[in-house]
C-alpha atoms as a PDB file:
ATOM      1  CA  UNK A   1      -8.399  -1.378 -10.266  1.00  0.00           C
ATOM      2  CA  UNK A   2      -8.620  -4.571  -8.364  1.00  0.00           C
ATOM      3  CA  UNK A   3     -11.136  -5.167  -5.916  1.00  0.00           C
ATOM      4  CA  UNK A   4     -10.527  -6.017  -2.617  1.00  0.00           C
ATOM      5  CA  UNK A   5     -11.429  -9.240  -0.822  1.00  0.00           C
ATOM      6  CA  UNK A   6     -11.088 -10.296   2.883  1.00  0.00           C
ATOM      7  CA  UNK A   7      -9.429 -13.705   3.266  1.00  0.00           C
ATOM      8  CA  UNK A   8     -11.824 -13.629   6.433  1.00  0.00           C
ATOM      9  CA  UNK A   9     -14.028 -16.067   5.585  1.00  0.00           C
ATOM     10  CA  UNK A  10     -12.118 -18.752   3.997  1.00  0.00           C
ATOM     11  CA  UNK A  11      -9.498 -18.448   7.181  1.00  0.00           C
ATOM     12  CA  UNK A  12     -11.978 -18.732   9.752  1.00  0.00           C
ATOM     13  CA  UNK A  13     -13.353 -21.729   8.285  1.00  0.00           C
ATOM     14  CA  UNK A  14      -9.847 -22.995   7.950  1.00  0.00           C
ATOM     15  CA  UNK A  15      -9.171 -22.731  11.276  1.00  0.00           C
ATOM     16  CA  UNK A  16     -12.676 -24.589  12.251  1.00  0.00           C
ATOM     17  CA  UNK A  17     -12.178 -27.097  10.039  1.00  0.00           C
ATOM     18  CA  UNK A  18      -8.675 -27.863  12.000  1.00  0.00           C
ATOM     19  CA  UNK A  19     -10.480 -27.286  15.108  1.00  0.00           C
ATOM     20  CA  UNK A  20     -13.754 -29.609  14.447  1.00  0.00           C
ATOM     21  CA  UNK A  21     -11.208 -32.257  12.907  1.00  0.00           C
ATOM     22  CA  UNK A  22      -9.090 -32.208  16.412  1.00  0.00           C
ATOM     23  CA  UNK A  23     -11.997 -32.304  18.693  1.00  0.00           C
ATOM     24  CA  UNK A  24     -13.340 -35.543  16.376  1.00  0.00           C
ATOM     25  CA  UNK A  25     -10.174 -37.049  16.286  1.00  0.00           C
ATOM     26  CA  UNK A  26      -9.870 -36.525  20.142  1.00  0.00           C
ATOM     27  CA  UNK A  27     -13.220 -37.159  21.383  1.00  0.00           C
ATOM     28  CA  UNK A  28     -13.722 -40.630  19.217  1.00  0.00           C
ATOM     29  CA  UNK A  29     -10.662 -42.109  20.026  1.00  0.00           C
ATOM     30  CA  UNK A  30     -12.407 -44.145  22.783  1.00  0.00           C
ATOM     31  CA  UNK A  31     -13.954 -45.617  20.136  1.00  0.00           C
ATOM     32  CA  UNK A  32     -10.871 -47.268  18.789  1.00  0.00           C
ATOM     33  CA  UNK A  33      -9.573 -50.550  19.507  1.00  0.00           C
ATOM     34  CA  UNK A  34      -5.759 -50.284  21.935  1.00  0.00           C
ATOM     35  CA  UNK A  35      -4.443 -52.187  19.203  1.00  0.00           C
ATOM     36  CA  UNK A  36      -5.222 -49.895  15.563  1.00  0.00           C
ATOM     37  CA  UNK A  37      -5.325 -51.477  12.287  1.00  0.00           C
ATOM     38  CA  UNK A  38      -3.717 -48.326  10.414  1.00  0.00           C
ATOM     39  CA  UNK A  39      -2.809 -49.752   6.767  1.00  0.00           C
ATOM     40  CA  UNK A  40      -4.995 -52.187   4.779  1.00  0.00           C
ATOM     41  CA  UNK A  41      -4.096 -54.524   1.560  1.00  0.00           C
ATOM     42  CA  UNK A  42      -6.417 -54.013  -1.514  1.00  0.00           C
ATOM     43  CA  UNK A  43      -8.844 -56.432  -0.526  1.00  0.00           C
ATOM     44  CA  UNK A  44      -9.402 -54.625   2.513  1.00  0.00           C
ATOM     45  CA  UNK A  45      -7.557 -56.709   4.910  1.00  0.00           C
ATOM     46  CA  UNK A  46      -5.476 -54.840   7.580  1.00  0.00           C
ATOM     47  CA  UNK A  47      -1.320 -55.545   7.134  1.00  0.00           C
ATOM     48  CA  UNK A  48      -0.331 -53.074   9.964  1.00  0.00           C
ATOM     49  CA  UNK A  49      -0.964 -51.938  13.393  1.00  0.00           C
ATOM     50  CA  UNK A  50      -0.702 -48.701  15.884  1.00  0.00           C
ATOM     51  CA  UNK A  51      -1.196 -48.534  19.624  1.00  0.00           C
ATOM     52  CA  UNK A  52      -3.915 -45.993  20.090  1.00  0.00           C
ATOM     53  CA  UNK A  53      -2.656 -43.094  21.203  1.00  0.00           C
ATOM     54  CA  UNK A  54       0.330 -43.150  18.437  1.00  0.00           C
ATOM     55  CA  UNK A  55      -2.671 -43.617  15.732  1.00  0.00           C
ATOM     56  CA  UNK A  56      -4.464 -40.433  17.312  1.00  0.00           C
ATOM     57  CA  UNK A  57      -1.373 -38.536  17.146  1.00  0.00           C
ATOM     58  CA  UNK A  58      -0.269 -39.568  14.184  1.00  0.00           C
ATOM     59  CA  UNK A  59      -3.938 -38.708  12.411  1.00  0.00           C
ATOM     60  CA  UNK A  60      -3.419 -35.464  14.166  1.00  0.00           C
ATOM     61  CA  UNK A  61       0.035 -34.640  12.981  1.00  0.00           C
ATOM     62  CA  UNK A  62      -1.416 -35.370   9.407  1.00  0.00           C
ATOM     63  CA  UNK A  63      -4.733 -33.700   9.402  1.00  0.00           C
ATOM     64  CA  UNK A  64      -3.774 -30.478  10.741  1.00  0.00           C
ATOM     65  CA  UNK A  65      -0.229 -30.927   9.731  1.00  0.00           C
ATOM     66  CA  UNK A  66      -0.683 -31.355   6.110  1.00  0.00           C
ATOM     67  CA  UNK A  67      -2.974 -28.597   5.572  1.00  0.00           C
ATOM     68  CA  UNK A  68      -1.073 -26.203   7.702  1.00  0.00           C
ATOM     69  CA  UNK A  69       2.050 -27.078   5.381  1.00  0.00           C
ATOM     70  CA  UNK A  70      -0.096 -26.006   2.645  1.00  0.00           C
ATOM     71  CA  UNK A  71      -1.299 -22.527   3.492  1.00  0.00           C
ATOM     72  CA  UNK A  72       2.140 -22.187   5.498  1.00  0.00           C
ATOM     73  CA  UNK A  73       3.939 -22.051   1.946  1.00  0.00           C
ATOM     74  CA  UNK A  74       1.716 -19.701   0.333  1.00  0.00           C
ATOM     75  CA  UNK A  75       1.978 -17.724   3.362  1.00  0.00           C
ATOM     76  CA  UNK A  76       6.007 -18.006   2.832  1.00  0.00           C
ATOM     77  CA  UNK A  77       5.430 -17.060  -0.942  1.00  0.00           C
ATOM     78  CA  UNK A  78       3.648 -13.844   0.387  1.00  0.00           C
ATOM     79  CA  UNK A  79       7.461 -12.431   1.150  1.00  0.00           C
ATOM     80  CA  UNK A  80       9.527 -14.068  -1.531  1.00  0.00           C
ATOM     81  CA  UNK A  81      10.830 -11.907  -3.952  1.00  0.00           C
ATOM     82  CA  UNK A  82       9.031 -11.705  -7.381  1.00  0.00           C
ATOM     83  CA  UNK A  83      11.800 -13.341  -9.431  1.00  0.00           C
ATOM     84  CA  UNK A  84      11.111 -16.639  -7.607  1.00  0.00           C
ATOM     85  CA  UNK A  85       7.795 -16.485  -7.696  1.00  0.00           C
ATOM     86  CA  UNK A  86       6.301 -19.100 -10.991  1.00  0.00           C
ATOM     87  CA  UNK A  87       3.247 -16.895 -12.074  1.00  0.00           C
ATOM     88  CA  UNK A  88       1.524 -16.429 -15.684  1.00  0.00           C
ATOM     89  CA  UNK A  89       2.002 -12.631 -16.164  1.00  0.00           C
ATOM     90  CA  UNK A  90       4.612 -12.743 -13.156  1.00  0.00           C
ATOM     91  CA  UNK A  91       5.262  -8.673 -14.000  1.00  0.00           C
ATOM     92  CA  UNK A  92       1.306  -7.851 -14.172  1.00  0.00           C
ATOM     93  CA  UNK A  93       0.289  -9.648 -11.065  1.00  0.00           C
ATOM     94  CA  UNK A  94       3.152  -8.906  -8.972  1.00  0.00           C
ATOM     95  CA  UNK A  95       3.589  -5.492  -9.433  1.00  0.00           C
ATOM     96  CA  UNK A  96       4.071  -2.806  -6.677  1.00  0.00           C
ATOM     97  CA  UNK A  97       0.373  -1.784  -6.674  1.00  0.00           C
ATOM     98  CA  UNK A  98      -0.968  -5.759  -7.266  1.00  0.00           C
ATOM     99  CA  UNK A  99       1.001  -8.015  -5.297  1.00  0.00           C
ATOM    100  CA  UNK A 100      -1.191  -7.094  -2.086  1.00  0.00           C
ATOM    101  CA  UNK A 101      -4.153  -8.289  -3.886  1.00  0.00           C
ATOM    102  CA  UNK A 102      -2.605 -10.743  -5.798  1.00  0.00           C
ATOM    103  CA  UNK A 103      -1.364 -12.610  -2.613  1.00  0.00           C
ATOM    104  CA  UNK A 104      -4.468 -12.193  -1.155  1.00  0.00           C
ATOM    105  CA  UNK A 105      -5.982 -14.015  -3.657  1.00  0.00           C
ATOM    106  CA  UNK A 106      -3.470 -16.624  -3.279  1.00  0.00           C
ATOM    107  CA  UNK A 107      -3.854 -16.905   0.463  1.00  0.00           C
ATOM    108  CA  UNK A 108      -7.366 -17.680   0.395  1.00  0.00           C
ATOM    109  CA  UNK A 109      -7.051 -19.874  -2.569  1.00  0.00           C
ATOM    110  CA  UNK A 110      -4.836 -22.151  -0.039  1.00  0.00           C
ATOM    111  CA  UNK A 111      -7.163 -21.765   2.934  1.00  0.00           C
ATOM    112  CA  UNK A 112      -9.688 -23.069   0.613  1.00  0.00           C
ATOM    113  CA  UNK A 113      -7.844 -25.731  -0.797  1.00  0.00           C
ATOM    114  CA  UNK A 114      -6.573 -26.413   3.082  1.00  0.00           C
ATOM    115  CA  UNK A 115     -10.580 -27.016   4.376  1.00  0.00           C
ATOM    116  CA  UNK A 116     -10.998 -29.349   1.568  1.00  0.00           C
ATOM    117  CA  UNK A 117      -7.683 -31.257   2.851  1.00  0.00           C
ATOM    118  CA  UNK A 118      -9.022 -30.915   6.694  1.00  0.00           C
ATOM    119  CA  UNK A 119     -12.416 -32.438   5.175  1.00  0.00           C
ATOM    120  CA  UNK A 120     -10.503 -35.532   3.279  1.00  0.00           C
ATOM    121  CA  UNK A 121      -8.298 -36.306   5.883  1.00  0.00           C
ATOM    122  CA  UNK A 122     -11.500 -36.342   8.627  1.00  0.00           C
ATOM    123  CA  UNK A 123     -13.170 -38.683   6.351  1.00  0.00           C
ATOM    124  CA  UNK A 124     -10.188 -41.035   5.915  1.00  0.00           C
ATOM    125  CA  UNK A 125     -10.240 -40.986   9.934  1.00  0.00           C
ATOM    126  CA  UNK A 126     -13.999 -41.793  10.263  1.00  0.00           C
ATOM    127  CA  UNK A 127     -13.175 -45.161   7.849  1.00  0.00           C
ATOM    128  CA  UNK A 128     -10.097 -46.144   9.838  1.00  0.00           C
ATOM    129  CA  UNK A 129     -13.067 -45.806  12.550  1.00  0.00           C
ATOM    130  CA  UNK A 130     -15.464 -47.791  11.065  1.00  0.00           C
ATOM    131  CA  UNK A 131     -12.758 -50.531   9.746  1.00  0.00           C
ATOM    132  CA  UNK A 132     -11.710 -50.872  13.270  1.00  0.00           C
ATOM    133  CA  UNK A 133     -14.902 -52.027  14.570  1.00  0.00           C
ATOM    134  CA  UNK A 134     -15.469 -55.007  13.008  1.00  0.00           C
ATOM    135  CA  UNK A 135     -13.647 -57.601  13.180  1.00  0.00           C
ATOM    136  CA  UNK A 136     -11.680 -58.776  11.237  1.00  0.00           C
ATOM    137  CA  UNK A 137     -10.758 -54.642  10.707  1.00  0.00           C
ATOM    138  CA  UNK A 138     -11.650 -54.409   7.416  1.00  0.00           C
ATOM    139  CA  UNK A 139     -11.898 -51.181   5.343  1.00  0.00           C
ATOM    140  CA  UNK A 140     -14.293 -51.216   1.855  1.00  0.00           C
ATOM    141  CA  UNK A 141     -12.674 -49.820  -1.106  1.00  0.00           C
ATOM    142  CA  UNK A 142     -15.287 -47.735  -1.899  1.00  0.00           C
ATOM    143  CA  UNK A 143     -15.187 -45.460   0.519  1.00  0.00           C
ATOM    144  CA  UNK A 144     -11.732 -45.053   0.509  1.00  0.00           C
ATOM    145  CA  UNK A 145     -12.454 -43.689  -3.234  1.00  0.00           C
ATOM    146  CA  UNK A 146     -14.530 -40.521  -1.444  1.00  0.00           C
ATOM    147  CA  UNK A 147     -11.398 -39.211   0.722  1.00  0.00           C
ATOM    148  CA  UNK A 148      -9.584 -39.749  -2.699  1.00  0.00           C
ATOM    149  CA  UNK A 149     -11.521 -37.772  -4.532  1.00  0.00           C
ATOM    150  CA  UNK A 150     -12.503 -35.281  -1.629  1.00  0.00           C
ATOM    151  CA  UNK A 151      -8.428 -34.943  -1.965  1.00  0.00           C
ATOM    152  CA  UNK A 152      -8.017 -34.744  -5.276  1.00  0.00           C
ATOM    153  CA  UNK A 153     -11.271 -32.651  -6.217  1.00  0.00           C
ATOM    154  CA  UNK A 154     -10.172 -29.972  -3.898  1.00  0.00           C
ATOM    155  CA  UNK A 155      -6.343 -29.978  -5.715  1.00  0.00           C
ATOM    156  CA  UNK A 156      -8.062 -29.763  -9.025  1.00  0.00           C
ATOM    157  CA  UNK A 157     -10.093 -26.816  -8.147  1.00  0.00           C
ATOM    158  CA  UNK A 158      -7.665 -25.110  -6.528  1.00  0.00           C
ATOM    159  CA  UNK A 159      -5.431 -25.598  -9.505  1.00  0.00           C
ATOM    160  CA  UNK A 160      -8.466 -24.338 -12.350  1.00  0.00           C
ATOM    161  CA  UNK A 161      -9.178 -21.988 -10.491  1.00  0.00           C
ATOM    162  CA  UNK A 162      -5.315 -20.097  -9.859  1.00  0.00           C
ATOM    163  CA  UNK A 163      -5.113 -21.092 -13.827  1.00  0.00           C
ATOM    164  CA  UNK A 164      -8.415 -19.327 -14.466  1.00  0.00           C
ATOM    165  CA  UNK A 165      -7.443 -16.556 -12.582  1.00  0.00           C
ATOM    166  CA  UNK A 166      -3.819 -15.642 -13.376  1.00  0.00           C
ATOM    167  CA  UNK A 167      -3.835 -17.059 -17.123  1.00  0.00           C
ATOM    168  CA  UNK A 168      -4.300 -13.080 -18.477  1.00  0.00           C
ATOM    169  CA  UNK A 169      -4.419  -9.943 -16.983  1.00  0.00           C
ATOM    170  CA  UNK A 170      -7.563  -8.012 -16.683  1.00  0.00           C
ATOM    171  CA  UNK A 171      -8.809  -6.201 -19.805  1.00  0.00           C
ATOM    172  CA  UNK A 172      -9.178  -2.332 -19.060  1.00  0.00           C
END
């Protein structure tokens, strides 16, 4: 028998992390120029340009957006039927008396994998922030390498750890 887990923790955090990255996003916005360098060249120099208020709405569409796309589909693939469902062990895990916990598993797998989105896509804000306020706007490289890997280390987790998890059923 499976145990059971809440996906209460990992979705209240999700939903702070969407809330703390709105109110930053929001409430620093002052701090930007009218005129936003958004997109930089390699070396750092800035190649395009927003008007404020399309710059804070577009970093809003994206960092709640994106994460909210990404729980939304495992929440979708909570009601699909099994056949279309790619699992190791589809049969195992998505049995009658699984699939609850199974999808649960799931679910907070994504809300995880959705705060560490929230958290890459604040960071990426807070350089566009700093870039801006120098002049010329110029963003480092280096920095830019922490929302990658903020990004990508959250992916890869999420991805050992659903492999870890699903790659063979429970021994009894």
């Amino acid at each position: 028998m499976m145990k059971k887990e809440s996906i209460t923790l990992p979705g209240t955090c999700f939903i702070l992390s969407l809330v703390v990255f709105l109110a930053y996003v929001w409430l620093s916005g002052d701090r930007l120029p009218e005129r936003v360098a958004t997109h930089f060249k390699t070396n750092g120099t800035a190649d395009a340009w927003m008007d404020r208020h399309e710059h804070l709405w577009s970093m809003t569409a994206a960092g709640i957006g994106l994460p909210m796309l990404i729980v939304g589909a495992f929440l979708i693939v909570r009601k699909v039927p099994a056949r279309f469902v790619n699992l190791p062990y589809r049969e195992y895990w998505l049995a009658e008396e699984r699939r609850p916990m199974t999808m649960a598993w799931m679910t907070r797998a994504a809300l995880w994998l959705g705060c560490g989105i929230t958290l890459g896509m604040g960071v990426l804000y807070e350089l566009i922030l700093r870039a801006n306020a120098l002049t010329p706007a110029t963003l480092e490289s280096g920095p830019v390498m922490l929302v990658v890997a903020i990004m990508m280390g959250s992916t890869v987790i999420f991805v050992i750890a659903t492999v870890l998890h699903f790659y063979r059923p429970p021994t009894a």
